[in-house]
Protein backbone atom coordinates (compact mmCIF):
# COMPACT_ATOMS: atom_id res chain seq x y z
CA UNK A 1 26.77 -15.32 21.63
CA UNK A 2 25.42 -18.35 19.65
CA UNK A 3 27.48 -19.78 16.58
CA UNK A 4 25.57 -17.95 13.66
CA UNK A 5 25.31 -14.53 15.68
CA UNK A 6 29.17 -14.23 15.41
CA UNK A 7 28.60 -15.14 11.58
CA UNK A 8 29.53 -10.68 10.26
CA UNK A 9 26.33 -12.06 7.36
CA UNK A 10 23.63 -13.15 10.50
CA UNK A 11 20.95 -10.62 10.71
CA UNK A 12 18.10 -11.22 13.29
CA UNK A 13 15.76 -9.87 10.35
CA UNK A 14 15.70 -8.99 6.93
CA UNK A 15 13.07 -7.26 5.32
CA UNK A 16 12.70 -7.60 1.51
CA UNK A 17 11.28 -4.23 0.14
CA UNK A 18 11.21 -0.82 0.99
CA UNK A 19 8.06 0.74 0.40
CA UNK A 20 5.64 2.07 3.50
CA UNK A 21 4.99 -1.18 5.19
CA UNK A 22 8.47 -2.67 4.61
CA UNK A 23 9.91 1.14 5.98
CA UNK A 24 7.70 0.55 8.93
CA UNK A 25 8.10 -2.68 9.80
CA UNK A 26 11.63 -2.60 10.06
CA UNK A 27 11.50 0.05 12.60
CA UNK A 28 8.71 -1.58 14.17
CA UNK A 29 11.17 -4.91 14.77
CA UNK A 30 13.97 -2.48 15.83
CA UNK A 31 11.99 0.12 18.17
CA UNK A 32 9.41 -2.18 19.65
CA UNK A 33 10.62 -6.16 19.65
CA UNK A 34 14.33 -4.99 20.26
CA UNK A 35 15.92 -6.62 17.53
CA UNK A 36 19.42 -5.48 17.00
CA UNK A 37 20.25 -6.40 13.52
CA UNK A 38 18.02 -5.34 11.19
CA UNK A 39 18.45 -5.23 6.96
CA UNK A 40 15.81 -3.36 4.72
CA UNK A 41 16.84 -4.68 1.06
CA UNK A 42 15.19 -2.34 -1.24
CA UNK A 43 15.44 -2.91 -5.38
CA UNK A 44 15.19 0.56 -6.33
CA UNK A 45 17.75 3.19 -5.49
CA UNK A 46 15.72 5.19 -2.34
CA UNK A 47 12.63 4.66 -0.47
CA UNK A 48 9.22 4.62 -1.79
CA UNK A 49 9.49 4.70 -5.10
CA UNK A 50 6.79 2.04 -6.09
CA UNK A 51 3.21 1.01 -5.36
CA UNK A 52 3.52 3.29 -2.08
CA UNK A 53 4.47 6.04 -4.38
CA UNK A 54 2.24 5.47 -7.27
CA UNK A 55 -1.11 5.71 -5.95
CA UNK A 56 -4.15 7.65 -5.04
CA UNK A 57 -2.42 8.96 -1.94
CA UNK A 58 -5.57 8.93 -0.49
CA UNK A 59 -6.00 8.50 3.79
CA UNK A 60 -9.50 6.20 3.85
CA UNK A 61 -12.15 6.65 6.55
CA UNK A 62 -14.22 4.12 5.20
CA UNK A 63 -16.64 5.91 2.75
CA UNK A 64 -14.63 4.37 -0.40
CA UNK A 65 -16.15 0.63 1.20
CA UNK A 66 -19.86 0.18 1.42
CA UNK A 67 -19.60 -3.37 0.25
CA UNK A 68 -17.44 -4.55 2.97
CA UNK A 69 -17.96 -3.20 6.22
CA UNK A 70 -15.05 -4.98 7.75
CA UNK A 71 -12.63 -3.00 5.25
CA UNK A 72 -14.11 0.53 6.34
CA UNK A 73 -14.63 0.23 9.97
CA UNK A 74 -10.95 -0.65 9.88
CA UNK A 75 -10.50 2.56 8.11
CA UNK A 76 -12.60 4.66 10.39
CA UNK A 77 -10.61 3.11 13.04
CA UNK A 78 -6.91 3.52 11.58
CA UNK A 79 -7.68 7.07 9.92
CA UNK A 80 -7.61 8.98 13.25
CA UNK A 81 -4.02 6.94 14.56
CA UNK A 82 -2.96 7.80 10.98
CA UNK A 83 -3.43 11.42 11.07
CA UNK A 84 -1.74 11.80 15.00
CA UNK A 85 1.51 9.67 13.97
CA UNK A 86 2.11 11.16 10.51
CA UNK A 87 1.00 14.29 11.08
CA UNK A 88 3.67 16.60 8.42
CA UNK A 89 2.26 14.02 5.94
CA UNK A 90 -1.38 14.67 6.00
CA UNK A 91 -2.86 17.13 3.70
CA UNK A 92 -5.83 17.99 5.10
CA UNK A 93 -7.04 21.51 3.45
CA UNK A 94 -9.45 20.54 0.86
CA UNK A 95 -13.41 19.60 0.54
CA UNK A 96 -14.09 16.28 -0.07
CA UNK A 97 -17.19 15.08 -2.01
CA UNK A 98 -18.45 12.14 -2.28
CA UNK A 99 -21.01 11.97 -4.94
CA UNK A 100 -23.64 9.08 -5.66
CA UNK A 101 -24.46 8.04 -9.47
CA UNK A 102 -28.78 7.59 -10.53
CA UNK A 103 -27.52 4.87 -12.78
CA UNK A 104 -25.57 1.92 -12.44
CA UNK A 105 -24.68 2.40 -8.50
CA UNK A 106 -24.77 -0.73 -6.38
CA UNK A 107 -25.68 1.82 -4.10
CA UNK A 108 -28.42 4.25 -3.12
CA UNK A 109 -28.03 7.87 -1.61
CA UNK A 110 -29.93 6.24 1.29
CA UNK A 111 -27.72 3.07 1.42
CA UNK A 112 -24.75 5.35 1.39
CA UNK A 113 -25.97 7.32 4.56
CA UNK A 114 -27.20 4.41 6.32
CA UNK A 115 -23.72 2.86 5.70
CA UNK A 116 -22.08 6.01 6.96
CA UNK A 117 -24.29 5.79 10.35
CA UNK A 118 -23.63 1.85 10.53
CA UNK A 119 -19.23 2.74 10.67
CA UNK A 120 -19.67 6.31 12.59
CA UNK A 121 -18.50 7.96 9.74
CA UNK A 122 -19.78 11.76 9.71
CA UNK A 123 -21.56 12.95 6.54
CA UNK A 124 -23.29 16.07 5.66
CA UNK A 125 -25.60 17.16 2.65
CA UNK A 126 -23.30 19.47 0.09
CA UNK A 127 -23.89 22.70 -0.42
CA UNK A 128 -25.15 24.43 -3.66
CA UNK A 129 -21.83 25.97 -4.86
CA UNK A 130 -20.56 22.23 -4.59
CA UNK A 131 -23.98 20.51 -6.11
CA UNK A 132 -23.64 23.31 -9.02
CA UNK A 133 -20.41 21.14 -9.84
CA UNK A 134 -22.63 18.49 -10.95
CA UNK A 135 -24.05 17.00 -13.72
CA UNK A 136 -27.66 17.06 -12.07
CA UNK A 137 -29.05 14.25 -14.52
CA UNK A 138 -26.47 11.79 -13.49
CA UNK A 139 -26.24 12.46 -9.68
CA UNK A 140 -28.59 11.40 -7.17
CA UNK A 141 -26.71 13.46 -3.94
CA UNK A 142 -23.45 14.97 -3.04
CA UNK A 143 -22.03 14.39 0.57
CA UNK A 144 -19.18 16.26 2.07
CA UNK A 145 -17.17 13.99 4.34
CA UNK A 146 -13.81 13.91 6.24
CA UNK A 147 -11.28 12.36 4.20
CA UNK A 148 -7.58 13.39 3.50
CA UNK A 149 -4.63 12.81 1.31
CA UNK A 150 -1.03 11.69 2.02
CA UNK A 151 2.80 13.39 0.81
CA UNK A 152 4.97 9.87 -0.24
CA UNK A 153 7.50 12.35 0.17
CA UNK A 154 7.20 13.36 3.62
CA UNK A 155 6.39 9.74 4.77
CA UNK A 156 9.85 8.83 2.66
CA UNK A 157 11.84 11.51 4.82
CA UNK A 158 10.15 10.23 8.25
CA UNK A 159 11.50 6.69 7.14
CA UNK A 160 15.14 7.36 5.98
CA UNK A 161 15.05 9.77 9.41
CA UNK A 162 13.78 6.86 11.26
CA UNK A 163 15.38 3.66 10.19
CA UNK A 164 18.98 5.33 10.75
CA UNK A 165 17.92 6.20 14.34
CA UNK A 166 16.63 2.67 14.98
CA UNK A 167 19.98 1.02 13.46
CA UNK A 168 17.98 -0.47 10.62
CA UNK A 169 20.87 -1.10 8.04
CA UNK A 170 19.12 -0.18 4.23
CA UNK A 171 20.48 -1.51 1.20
CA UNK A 172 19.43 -0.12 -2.05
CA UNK A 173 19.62 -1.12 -5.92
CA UNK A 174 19.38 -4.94 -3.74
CA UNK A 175 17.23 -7.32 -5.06
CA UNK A 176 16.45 -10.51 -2.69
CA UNK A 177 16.03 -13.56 -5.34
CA UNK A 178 15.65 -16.52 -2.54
CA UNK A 179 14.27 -17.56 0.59
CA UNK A 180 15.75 -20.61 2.27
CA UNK A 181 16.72 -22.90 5.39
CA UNK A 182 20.16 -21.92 6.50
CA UNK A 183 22.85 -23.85 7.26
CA UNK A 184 24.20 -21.35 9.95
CA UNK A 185 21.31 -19.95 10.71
CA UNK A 186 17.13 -20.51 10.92
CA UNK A 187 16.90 -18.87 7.54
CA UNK A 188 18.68 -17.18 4.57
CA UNK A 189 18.56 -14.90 1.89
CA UNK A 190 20.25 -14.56 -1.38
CA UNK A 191 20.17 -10.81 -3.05
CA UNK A 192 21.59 -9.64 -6.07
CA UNK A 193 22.67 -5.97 -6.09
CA UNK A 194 23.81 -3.68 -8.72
CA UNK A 195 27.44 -4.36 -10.27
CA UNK A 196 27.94 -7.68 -7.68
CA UNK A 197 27.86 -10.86 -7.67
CA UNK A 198 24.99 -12.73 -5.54
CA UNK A 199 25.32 -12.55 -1.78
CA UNK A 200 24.02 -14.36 1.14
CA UNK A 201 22.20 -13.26 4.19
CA UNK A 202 21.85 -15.20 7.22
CA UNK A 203 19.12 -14.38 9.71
CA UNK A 204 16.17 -15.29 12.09
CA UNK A 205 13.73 -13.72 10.70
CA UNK A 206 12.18 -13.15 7.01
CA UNK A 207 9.33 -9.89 6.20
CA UNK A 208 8.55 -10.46 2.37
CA UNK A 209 7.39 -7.06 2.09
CA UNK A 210 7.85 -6.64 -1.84
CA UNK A 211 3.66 -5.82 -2.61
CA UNK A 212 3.50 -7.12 -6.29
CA UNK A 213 6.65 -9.40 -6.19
CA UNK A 214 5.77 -11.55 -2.88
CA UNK A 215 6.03 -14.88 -5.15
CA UNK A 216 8.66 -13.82 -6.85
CA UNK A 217 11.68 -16.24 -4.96
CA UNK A 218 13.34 -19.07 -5.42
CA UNK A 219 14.94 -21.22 -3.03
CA UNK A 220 12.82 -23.09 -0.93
CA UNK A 221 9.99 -20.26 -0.68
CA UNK A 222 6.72 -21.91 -2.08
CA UNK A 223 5.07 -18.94 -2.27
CA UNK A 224 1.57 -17.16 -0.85
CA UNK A 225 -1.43 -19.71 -0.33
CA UNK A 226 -3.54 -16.73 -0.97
CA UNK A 227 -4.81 -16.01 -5.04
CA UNK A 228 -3.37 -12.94 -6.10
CA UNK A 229 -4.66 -11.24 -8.81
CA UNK A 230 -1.79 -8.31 -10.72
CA UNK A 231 -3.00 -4.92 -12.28
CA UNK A 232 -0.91 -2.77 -14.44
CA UNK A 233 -2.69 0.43 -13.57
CA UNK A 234 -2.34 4.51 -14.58
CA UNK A 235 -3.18 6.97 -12.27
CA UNK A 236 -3.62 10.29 -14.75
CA UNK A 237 -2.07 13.48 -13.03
CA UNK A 238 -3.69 16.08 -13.83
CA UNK A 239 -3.40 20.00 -13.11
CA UNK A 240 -7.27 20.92 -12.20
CA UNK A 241 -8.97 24.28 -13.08
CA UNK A 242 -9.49 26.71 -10.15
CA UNK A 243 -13.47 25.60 -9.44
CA UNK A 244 -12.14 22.31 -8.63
CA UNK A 245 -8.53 23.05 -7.32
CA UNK A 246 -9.21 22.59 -3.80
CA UNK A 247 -11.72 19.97 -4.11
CA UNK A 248 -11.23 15.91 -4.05
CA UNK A 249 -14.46 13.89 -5.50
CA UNK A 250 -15.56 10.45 -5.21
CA UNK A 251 -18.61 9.38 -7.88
CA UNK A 252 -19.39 5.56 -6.62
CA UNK A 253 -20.38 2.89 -6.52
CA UNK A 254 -19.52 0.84 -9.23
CA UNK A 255 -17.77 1.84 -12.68
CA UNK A 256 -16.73 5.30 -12.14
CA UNK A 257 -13.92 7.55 -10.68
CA UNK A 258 -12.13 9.55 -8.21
CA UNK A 259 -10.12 12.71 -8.24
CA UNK A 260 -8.09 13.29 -5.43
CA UNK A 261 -5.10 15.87 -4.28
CA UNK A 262 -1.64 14.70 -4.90
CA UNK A 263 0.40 16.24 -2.45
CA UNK A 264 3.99 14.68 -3.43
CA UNK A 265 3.41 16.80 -6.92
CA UNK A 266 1.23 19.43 -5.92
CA UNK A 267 -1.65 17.80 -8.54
CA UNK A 268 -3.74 15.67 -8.51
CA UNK A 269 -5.03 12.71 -9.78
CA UNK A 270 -7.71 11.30 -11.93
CA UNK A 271 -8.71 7.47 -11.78
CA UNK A 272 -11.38 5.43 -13.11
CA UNK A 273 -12.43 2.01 -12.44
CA UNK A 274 -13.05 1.24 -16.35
CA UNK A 275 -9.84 2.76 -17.62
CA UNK A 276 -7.59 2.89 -14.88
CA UNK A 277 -6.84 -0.66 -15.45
CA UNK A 278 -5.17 -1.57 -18.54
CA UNK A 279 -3.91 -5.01 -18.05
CA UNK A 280 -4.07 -7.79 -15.51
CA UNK A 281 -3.34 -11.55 -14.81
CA UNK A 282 -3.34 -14.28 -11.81
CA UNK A 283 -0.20 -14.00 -10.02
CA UNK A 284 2.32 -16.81 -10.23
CA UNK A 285 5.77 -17.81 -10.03
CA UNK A 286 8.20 -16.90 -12.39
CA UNK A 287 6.04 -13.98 -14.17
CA UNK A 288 7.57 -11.17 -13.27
CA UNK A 289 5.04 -8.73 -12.60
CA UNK A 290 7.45 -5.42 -12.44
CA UNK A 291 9.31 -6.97 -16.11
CA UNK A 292 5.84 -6.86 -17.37
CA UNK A 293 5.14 -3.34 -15.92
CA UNK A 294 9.06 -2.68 -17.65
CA UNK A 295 7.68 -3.91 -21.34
CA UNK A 296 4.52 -2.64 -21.10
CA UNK A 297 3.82 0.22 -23.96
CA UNK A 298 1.69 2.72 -21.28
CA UNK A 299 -0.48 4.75 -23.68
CA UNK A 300 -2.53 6.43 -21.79
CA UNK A 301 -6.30 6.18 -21.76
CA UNK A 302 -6.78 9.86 -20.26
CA UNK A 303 -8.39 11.04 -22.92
CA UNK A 304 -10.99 8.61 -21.55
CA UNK A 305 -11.38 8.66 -18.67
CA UNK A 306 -11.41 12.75 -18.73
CA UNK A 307 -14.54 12.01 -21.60
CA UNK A 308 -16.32 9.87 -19.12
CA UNK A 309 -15.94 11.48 -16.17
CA UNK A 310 -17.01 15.40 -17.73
CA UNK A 311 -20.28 14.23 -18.51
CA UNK A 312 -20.51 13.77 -14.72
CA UNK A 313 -18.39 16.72 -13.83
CA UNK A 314 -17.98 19.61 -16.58
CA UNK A 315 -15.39 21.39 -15.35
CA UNK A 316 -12.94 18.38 -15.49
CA UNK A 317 -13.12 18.79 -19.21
CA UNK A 318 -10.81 22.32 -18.60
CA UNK A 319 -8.04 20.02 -17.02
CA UNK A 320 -4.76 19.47 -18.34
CA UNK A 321 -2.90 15.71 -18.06
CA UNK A 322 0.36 16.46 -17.15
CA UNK A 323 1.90 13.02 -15.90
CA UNK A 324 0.94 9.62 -15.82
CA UNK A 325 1.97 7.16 -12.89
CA UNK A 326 1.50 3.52 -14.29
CA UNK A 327 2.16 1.06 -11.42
CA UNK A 328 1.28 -3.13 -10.67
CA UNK A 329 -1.54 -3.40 -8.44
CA UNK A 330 -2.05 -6.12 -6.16
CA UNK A 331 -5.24 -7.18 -5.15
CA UNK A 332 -6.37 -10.85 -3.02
CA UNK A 333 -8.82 -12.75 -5.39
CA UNK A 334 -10.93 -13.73 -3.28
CA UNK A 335 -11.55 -9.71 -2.64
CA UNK A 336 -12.78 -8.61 -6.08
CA UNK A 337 -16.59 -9.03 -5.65
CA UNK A 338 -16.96 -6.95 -2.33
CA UNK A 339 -13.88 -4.10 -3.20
CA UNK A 340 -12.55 -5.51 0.45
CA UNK A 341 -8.89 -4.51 1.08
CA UNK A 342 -7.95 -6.95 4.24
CA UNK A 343 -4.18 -7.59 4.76
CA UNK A 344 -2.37 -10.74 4.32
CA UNK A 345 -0.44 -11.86 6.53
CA UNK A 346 1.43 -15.35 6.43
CA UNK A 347 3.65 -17.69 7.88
CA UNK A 348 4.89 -19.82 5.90
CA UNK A 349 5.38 -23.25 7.96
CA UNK A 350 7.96 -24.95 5.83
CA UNK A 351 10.23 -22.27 6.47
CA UNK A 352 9.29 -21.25 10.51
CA UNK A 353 10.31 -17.10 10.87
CA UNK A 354 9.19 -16.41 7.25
CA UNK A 355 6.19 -14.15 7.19
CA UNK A 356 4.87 -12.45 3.53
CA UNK A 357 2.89 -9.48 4.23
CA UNK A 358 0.40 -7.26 1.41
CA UNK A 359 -1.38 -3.97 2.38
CA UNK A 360 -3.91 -3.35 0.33
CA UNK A 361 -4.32 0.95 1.90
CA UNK A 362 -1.59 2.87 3.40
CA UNK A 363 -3.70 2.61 6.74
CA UNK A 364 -3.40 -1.24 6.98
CA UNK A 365 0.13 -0.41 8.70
CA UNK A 366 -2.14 -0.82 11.81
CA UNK A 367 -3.51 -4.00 11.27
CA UNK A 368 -0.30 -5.54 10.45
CA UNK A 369 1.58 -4.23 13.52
CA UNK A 370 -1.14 -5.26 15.24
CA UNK A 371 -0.78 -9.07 13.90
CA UNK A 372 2.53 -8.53 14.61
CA UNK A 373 2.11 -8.34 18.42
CA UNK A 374 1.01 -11.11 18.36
CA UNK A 375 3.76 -13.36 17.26
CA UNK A 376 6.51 -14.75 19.30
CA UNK A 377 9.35 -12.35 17.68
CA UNK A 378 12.18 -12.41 19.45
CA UNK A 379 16.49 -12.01 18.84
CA UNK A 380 16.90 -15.29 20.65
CA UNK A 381 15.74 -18.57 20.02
CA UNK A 382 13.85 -20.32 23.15
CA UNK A 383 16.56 -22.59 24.02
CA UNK A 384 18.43 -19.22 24.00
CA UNK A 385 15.82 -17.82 26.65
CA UNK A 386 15.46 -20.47 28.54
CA UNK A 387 19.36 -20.57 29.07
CA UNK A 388 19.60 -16.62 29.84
CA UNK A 389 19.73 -15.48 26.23
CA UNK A 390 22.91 -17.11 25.75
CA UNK A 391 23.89 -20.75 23.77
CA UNK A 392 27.01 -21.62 22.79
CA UNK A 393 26.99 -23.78 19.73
């Protein structure tokens, strides 16, 4: 056993934040690259609570993406893995429409269904009962397609159930506040949790997995080389009337809305690109996205968006708003032209093991894990395998 492994505080990895991709990373690290001390430090007091919470809940196969191709073949690829390895968490039950606007689209009905051809994603012409939903004046076609909707829940109880099978030790109400060179050890951490003073970490390895707050450290952590752009958003939850109760709807492409099944509340929700958004700002050190999300007033703009969107759809003008989820959204800068939702993934060379890591759909767990493979991950250093796995220091 090397000098910092018999250090009780040496981790081989911490991962800071415990949303979806933070959840699954940490097993990933446990279950697949056989790391045997694992930490999840999450802020709030369970799993899930945030951004992987707050959301659309919706499982992409690419139709959401006709401006960046890259984004929805991914989808169309990760969509079926999805479905097969969270199975219980799928909602799968409902039509889903996707609808294309005569005015103001940067789309065409016949761009959308040449786009659907060019990923492999299966469309089909909606039928009357569905068209009749419609605001014929202000839609050019109506398309039902294979998409589906996720329980936070469910995928919540599949990570508590999995990271105390792998070993992965959680920590809640624990907030990391710096990343740094260790004295004892490659790297360490410094977290703050509720009613203690500040404690150190020493470890290996480093996931910043914290979505809004990845530049949010001190220390020696510079921060993401990658422009990040921060939404305070409200998703509307409302409770539908029957005609559209089973349905989820998509009107694209450009300043309209979505309504999709919320599973985790047995609603569902109402967004829309004008009014969803109420606030946002270029990421940087020191603001505090989540203390702005804190001081933020959240009045809602359903009334809105329920205005705008029942001159498209009638009916939607019979729903009730029963909750609103407002939420920081994270999106790459260089992303906002083309709606493309890649992943980011860095290293950060001046401190070697530290990797920040941003999602931008649930079904980007793939592409990570698949990055992942490829890095030299391991619970020993390579002096330590060249020697056997063992260095006495």
């Amino acid at each position: 056993m090397s000098g910092f492994e018999a250090d009780p505080n040496y981790y081989d990895a911490v991962v800071i934040g415990g949303g979806f991709y933070g959840a699954a990373i940490a097993i990933y690290l446990a279950q697949q690259r056989g790391l045997k001390r694992v930490v999840l430090l999450e802020r709030e007091p369970a799993l899930l609570m945030r951004a992987s919470y707050n959301n659309q809940a919706r499982v992409h196969n690419g139709y959401h993406y006709p401006r960046s191709f890259t984004t929805a073949y991914r989808s169309r690829i990760n969509l079926p893995k999805f479905i097969v390895d969270w199975p219980e968490a799928v909602k799968r039950d409902f039509t889903k429409l996707y609808a294309i606007a005569r005015r103001n689209s940067k789309v065409t009905a016949k761009q959308f269904e040449r786009f659907c051809r060019d990923i492999g994603a299966g469309f089909q012409p909606a039928d009357n009962v569905m068209r009749n939903l419609f605001e014929p004046r202000l839609i050019e076609d109506v398309y039902l397609v294979d998409e589906y909707a996720f329980d936070t829940t469910k995928l919540a109880n599949w990570a508590r159930r999995e990271l105390e099978a792998s070993g992965v030790e959680v920590r809640y109400q624990s907030r990391a506040t710096e990343i740094s060179r260790g004295k004892k050890s490659p790297l360490s951490v410094v977290f703050e949790s509720e009613h203690e003073l500040p404690a150190l970490i020493n470890c290996r390895y480093v996931f910043n997995c914290t979505y809004s707050g990845l530049n949010q450290f001190k220390g020696e952590f510079s921060g993401v080389s990658t422009g990040l752009k921060q939404e305070i958003t409200e998703m509307a939850l409302m409770q539908m009337p029957e005609s559209l109760e089973g349905i989820g709807i998509t009107v694209m492409d450009g300043p309209f809305f979505s309504t999709m099944p919320f599973p985790a509340r047995g609603l569902h929700t109402l967004s829309h690109v004008r009014y969803t958004p109420h606030l946002h700002w270029n990421d940087q050190a020191g603001v505090d996205p989540y203390a702005r999300l804190h001081d933020y007033s959240r009045e809602s703009r359903v009334d809105r968006m329920v205005r705008d969107v029942g001159r498209y759809i009638p009916d939607v003008l019979k729903a009730r708003h029963v909750d609103s989820l407002f939420e920081v959204k994270t999106v790459l800068v260089k992303n906002e032209g083309d709606d493309g939702r890649p992943i980011l993934f860095e290293r950060h060379l001046e401190l070697p093991g530290c990797y920040s890591i941003l999602g931008g759909k649930i079904d980007n767990i793939y592409d990570v894990i698949e990055t992942l493979e490829k890095e030299n991950i391991s619970r020993f250093s390579d002096e330590e395998k060249s020697k056997g796995g063992v260095v006495n220091v």
